[in-house]
C-alpha atoms as a PDB file:
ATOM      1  CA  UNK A   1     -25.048   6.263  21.142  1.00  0.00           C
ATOM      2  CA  UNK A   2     -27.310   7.389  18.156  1.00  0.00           C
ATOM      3  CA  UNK A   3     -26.034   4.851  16.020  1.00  0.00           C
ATOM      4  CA  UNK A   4     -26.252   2.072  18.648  1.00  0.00           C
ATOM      5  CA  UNK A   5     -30.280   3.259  19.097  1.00  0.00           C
ATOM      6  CA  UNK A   6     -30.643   2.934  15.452  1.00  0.00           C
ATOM      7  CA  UNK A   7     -29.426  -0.296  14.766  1.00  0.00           C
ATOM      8  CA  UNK A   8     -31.451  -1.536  18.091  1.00  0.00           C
ATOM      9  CA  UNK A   9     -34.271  -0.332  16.648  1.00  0.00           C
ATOM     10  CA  UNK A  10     -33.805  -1.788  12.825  1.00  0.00           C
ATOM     11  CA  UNK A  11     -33.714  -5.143  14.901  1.00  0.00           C
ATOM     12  CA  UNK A  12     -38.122  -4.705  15.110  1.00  0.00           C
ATOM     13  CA  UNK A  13     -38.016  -6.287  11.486  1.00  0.00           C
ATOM     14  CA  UNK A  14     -35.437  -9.138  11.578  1.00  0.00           C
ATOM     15  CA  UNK A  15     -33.986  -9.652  14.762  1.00  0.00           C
ATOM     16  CA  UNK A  16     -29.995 -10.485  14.029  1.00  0.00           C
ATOM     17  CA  UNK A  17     -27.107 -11.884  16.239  1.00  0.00           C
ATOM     18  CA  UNK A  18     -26.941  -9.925  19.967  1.00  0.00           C
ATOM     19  CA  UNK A  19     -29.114  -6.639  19.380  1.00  0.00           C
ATOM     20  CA  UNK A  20     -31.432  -9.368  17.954  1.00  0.00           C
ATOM     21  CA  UNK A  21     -31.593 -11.077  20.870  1.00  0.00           C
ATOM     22  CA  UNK A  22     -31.983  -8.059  22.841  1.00  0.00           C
ATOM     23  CA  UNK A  23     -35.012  -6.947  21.253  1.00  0.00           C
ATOM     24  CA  UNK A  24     -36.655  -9.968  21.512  1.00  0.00           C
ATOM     25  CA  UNK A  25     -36.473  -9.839  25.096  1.00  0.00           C
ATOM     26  CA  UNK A  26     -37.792  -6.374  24.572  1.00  0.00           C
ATOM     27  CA  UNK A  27     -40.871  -7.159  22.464  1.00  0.00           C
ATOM     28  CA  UNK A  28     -41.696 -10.129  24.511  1.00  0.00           C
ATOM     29  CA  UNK A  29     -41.949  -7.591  27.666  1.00  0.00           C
ATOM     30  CA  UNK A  30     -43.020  -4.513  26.029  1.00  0.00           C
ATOM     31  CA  UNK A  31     -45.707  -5.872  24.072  1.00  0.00           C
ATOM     32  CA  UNK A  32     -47.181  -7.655  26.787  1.00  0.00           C
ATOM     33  CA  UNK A  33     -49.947  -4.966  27.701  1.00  0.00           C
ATOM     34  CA  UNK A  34     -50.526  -4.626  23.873  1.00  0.00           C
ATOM     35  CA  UNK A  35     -51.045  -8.092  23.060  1.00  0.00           C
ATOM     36  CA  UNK A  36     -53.517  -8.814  26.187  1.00  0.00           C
ATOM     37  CA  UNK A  37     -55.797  -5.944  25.306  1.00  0.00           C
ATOM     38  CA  UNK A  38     -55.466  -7.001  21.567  1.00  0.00           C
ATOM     39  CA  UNK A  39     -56.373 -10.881  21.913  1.00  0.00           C
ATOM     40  CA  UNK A  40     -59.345  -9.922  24.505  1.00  0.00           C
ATOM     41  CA  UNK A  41     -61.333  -8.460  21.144  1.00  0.00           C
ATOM     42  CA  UNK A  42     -61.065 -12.608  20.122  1.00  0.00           C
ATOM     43  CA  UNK A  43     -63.730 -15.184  21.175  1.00  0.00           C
ATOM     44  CA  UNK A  44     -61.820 -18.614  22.214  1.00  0.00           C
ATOM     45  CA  UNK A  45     -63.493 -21.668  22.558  1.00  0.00           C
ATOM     46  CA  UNK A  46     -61.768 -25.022  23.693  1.00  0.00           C
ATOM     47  CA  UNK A  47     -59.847 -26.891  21.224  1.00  0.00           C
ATOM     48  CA  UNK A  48     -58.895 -24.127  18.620  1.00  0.00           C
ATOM     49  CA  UNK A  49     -56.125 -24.367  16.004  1.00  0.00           C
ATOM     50  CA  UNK A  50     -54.341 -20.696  15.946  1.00  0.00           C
ATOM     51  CA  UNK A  51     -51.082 -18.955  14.045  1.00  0.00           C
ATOM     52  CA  UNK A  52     -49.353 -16.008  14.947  1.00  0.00           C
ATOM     53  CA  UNK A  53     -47.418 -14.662  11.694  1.00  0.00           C
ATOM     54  CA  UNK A  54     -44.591 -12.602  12.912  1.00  0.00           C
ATOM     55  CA  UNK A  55     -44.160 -14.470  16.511  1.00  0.00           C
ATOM     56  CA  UNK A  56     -40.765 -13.024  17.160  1.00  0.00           C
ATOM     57  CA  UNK A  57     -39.953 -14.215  20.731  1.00  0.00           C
ATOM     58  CA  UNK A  58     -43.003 -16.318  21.101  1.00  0.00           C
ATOM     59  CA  UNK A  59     -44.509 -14.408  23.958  1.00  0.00           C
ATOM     60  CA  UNK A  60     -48.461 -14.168  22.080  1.00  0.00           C
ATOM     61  CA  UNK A  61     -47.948 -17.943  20.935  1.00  0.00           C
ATOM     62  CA  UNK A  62     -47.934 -18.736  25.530  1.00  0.00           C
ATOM     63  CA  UNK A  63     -51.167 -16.377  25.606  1.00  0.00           C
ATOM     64  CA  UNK A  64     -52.994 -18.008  22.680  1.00  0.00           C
ATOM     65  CA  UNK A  65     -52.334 -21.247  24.310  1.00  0.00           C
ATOM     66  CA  UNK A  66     -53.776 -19.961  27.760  1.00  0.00           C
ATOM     67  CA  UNK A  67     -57.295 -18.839  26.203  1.00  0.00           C
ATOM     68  CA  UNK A  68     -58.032 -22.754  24.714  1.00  0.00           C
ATOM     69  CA  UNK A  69     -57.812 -25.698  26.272  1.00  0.00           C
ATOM     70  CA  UNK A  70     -56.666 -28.654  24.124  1.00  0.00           C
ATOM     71  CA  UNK A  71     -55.676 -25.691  21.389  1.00  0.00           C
ATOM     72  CA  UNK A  72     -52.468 -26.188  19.122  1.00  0.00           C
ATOM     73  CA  UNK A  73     -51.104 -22.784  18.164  1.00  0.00           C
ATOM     74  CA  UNK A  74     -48.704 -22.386  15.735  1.00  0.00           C
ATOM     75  CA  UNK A  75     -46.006 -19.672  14.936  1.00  0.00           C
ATOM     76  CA  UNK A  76     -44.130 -18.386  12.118  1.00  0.00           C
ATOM     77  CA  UNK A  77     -40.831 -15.892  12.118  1.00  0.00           C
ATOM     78  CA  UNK A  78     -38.637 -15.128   9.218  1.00  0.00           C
ATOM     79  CA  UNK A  79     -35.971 -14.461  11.824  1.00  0.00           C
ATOM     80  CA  UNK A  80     -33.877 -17.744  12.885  1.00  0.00           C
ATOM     81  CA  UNK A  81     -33.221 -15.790  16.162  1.00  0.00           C
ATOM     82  CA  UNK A  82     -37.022 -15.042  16.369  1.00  0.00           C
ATOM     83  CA  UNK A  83     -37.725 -18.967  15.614  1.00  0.00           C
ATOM     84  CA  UNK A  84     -34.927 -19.928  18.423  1.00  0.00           C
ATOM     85  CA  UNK A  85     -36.212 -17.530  21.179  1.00  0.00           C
ATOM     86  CA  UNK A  86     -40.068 -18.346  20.905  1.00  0.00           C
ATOM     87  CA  UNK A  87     -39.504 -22.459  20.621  1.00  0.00           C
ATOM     88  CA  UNK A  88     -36.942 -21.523  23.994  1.00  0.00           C
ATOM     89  CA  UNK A  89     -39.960 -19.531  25.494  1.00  0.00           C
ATOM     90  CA  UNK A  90     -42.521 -22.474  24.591  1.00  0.00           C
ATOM     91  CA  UNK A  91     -40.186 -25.301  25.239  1.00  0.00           C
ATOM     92  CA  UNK A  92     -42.429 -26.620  27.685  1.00  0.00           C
ATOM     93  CA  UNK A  93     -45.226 -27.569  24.964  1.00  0.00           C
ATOM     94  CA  UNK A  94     -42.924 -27.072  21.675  1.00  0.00           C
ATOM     95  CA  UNK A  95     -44.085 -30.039  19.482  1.00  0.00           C
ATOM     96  CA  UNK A  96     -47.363 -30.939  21.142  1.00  0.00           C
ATOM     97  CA  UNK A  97     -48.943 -27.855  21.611  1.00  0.00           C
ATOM     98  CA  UNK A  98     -46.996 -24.964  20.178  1.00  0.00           C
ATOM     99  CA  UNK A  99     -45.195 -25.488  16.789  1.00  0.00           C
ATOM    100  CA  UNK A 100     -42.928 -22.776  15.195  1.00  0.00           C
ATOM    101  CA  UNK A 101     -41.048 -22.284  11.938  1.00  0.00           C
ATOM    102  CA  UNK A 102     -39.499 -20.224   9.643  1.00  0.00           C
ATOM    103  CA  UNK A 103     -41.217 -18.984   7.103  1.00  0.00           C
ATOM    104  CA  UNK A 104     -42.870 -15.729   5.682  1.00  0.00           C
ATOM    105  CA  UNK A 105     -46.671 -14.534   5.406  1.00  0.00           C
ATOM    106  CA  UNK A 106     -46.400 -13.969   1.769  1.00  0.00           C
ATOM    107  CA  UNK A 107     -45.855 -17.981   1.747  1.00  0.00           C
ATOM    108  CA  UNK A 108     -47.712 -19.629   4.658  1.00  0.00           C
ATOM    109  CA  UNK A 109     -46.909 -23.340   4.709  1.00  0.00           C
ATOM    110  CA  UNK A 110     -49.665 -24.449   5.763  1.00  0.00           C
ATOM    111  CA  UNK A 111     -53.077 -26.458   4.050  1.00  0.00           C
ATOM    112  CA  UNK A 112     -55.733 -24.199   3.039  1.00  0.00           C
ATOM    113  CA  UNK A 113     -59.194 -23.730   5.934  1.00  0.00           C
ATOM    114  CA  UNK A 114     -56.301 -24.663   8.485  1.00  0.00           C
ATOM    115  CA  UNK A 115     -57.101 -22.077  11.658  1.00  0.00           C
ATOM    116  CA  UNK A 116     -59.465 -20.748  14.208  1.00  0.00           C
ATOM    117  CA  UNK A 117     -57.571 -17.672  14.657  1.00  0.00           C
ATOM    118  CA  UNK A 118     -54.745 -15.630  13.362  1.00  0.00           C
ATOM    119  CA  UNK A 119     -53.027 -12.804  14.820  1.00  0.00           C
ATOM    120  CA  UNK A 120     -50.284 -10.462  14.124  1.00  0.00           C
ATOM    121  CA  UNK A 121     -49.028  -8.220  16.390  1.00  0.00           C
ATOM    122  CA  UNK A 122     -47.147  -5.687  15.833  1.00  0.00           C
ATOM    123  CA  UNK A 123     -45.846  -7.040  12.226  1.00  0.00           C
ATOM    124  CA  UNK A 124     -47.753  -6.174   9.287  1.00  0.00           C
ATOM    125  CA  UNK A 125     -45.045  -2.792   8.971  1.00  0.00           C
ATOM    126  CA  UNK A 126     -42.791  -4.992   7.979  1.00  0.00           C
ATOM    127  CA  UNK A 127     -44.752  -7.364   5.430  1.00  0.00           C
ATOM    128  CA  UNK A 128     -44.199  -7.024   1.530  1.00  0.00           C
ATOM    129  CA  UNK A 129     -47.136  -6.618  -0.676  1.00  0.00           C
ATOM    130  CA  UNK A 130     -48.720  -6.490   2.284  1.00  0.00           C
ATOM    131  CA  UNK A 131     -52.684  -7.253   0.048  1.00  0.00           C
ATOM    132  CA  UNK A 132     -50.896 -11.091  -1.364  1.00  0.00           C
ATOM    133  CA  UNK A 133     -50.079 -11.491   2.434  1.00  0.00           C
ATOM    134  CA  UNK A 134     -53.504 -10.820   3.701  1.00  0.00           C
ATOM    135  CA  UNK A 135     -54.826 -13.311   0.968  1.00  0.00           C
ATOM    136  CA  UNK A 136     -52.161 -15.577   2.113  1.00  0.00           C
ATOM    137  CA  UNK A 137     -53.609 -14.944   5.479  1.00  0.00           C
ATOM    138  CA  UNK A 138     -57.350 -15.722   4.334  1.00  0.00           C
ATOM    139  CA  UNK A 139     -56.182 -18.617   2.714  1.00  0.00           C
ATOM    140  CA  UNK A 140     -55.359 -20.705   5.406  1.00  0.00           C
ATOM    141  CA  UNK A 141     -58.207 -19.732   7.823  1.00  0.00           C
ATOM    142  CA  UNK A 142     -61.388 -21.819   8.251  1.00  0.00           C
ATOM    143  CA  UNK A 143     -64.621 -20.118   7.124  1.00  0.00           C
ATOM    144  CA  UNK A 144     -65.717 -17.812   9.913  1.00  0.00           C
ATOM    145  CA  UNK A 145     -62.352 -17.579  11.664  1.00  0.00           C
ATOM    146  CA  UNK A 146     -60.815 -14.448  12.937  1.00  0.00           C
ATOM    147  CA  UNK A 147     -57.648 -12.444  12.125  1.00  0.00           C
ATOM    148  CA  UNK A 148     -56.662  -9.774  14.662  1.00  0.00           C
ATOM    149  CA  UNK A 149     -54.192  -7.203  13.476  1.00  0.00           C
ATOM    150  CA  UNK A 150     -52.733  -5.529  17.017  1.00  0.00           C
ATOM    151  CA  UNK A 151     -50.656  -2.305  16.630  1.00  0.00           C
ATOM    152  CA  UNK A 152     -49.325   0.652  18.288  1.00  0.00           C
ATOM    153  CA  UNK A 153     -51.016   3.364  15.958  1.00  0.00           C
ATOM    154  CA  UNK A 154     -47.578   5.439  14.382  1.00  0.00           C
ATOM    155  CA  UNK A 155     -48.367   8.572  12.352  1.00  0.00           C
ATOM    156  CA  UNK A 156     -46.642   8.591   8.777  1.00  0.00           C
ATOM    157  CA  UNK A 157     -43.628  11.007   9.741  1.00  0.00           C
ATOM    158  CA  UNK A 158     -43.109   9.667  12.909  1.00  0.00           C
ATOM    159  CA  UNK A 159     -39.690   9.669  14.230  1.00  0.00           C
ATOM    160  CA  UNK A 160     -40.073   5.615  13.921  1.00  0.00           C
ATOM    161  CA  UNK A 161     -40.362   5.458  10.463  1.00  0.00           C
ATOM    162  CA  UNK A 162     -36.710   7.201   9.860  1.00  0.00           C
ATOM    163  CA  UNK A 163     -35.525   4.784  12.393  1.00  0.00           C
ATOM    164  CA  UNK A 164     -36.702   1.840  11.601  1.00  0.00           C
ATOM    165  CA  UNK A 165     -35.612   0.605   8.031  1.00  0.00           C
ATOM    166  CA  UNK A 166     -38.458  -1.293   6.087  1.00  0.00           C
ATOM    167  CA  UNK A 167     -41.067   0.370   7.644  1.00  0.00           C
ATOM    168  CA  UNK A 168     -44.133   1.241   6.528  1.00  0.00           C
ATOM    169  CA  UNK A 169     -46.740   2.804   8.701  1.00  0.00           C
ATOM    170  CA  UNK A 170     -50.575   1.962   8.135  1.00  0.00           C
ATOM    171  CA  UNK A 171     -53.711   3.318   9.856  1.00  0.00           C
ATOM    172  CA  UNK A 172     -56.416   1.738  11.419  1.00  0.00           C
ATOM    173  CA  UNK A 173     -58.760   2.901   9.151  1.00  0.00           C
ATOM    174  CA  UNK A 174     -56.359   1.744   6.053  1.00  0.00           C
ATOM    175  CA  UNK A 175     -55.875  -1.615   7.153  1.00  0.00           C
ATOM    176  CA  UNK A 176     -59.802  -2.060   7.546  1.00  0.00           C
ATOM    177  CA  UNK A 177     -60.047  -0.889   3.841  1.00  0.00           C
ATOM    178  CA  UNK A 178     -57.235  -3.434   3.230  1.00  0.00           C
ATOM    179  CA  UNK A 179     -58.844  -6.373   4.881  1.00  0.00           C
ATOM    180  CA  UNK A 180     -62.204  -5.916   3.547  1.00  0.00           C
ATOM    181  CA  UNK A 181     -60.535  -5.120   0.095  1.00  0.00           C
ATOM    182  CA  UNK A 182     -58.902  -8.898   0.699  1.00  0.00           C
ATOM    183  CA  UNK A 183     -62.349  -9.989   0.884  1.00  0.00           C
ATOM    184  CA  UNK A 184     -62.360 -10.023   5.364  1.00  0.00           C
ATOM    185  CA  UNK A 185     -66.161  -9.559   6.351  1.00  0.00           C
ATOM    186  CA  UNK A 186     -67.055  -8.030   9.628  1.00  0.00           C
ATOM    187  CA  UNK A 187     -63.751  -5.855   9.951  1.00  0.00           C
ATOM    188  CA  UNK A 188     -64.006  -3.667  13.035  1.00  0.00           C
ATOM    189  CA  UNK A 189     -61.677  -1.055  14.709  1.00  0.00           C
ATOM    190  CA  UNK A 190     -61.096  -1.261  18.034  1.00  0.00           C
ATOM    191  CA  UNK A 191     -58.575   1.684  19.551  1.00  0.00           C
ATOM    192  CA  UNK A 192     -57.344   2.234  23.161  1.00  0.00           C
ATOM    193  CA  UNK A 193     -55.644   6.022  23.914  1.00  0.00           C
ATOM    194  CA  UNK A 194     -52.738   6.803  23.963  1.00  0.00           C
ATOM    195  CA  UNK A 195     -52.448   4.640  20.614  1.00  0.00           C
ATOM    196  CA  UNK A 196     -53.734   0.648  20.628  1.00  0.00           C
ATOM    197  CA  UNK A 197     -55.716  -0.505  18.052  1.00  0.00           C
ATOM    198  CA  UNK A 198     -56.930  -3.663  17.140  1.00  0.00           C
ATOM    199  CA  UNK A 199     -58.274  -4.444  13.544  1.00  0.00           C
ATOM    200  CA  UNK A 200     -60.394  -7.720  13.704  1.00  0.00           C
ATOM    201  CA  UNK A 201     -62.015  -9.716  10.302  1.00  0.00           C
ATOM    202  CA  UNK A 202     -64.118 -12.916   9.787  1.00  0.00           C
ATOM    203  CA  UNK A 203     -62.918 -14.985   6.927  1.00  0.00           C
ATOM    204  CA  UNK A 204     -66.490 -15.518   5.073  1.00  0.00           C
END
C-alpha cells in the first residue's frame, strides 16, 4: 500500500499510463477550490488571450474560458496523458476556443507579447531552472499582463517533498523575490489559511 501511495503521488509531475490518469481526475477535482480562489485575484475583461503552463487535466483552461467572453485560452502539458485528458475535458471548444499542446515552460512555443494572462497552478515545483522559465513566461506576455502563480503553501521537509520525486518546494515570499528578480512589477502575495497562496505580477 505504501508503495502504491508513492508512485500515485510521483504521478503530480508527469502523469503516466493508469495512475496517470487517475491523478488527473484527482487534480481536476481537488484543485477546484484552489484554482477558483486563485484566478479571482485576476481582472478579466472580454476578449482576452490566456495560457495555463502546466494544464494537466485541463480543468483551469474551462474556468479561464468562463471569466472572458470571446477569450481563446491556451494550454500547455509536458505529459501526453495531461495533453489527452484536458483536450477530452475541453472537447467542446478544443480548436476554436481552447488550444492545448505539448510542450514545456522552459520552451514556450509561442510569439513573443502573445497573452493577457498566464497562470500556473500548482506547477512551478516541478519546473527546471525555474528563473529561464519565468523569463520564458515574461516573454510571451503582452506589456501589462498578469501571471498568477496558485499553490498550496508546503514547508521544505514536508512529508510531500520525500514523496513526490522532482520536487522542489518554494515559498510565497521566494517566488515574489523570484518574479520581481525576472523583472515582474507589481508582485503581490495573496494567502488564504490553512495554506493558499496566490503570487500575482504585471509584465512591465
Amino acid at each position: 500500500m505504501k508503495n502504491f501511495v508513492k508512485d500515485f503521488f510521483c504521478q503530480c509531475a508527469r502523469p503516466e499510463g493508469f495512475l496517470g490518469r487517475l491523478m488527473l481526475r484527482f487534480m481536476n477535482f481537488g484543485h477546484a477550490p484552489l484554482t477558483n480562489w486563485g484566478l479571482s485575484h485576476l481582472t478579466f475583461r472580454d476578449g482576452m488571450t490566456m495560457l495555463d503552463v502546466g494544464c494537466g487535466g485541463g480543468a483551469t483552461l474551462k474556468r479561464l474560458l468562463a471569466k472572458s467572453n470571446d477569450a481563446k485560452v491556451y494550454g500547455i502539458d509536458i505529459s501526453d496523458e495531461s495533453v489527452a485528458k484536458a483536450k477530452q475535458v475541453n472537447r467542446e471548444t478544443l480548436g476554436k476556443q481552447v488550444f492545448v499542446e505539448k510542450g514545456s515552460a522552459e520552451e514556450l512555443p509561442f510569439e513573443d507579447q502573445f497573452f493577457d494572462v498566464v497562470t500556473a497552478v500548482e506547477t512551478v515545483y516541478f519546473w527546471p531552472n525555474l528563473p529561464k522559465c519565468l523569463q520564458e513566461v515574461k516573454r510571451v506576455m503582452k506589456p501589462g499582463a498578469q501571471f498568477a502563480i496558485i499553490i498550496e503553501v508546503v514547508d521544505g521537509d514536508s512529508v510531500w517533498t520525500n514523496v513526490v520525486d522532482g520536487m522542489t518546494v518554494y515559498s510565497p515570499e521566494q517566488l515574489k523575490e523570484m518574479l520581481e528578480q525576472a523583472g515582474f512589477g507589481d508582485v503581490e502575495v495573496s494567502k488564504k489559511k490553512p495554506s493558499y497562496a496566490t503570487i500575482k505580477g504585471v509584465r512591465k
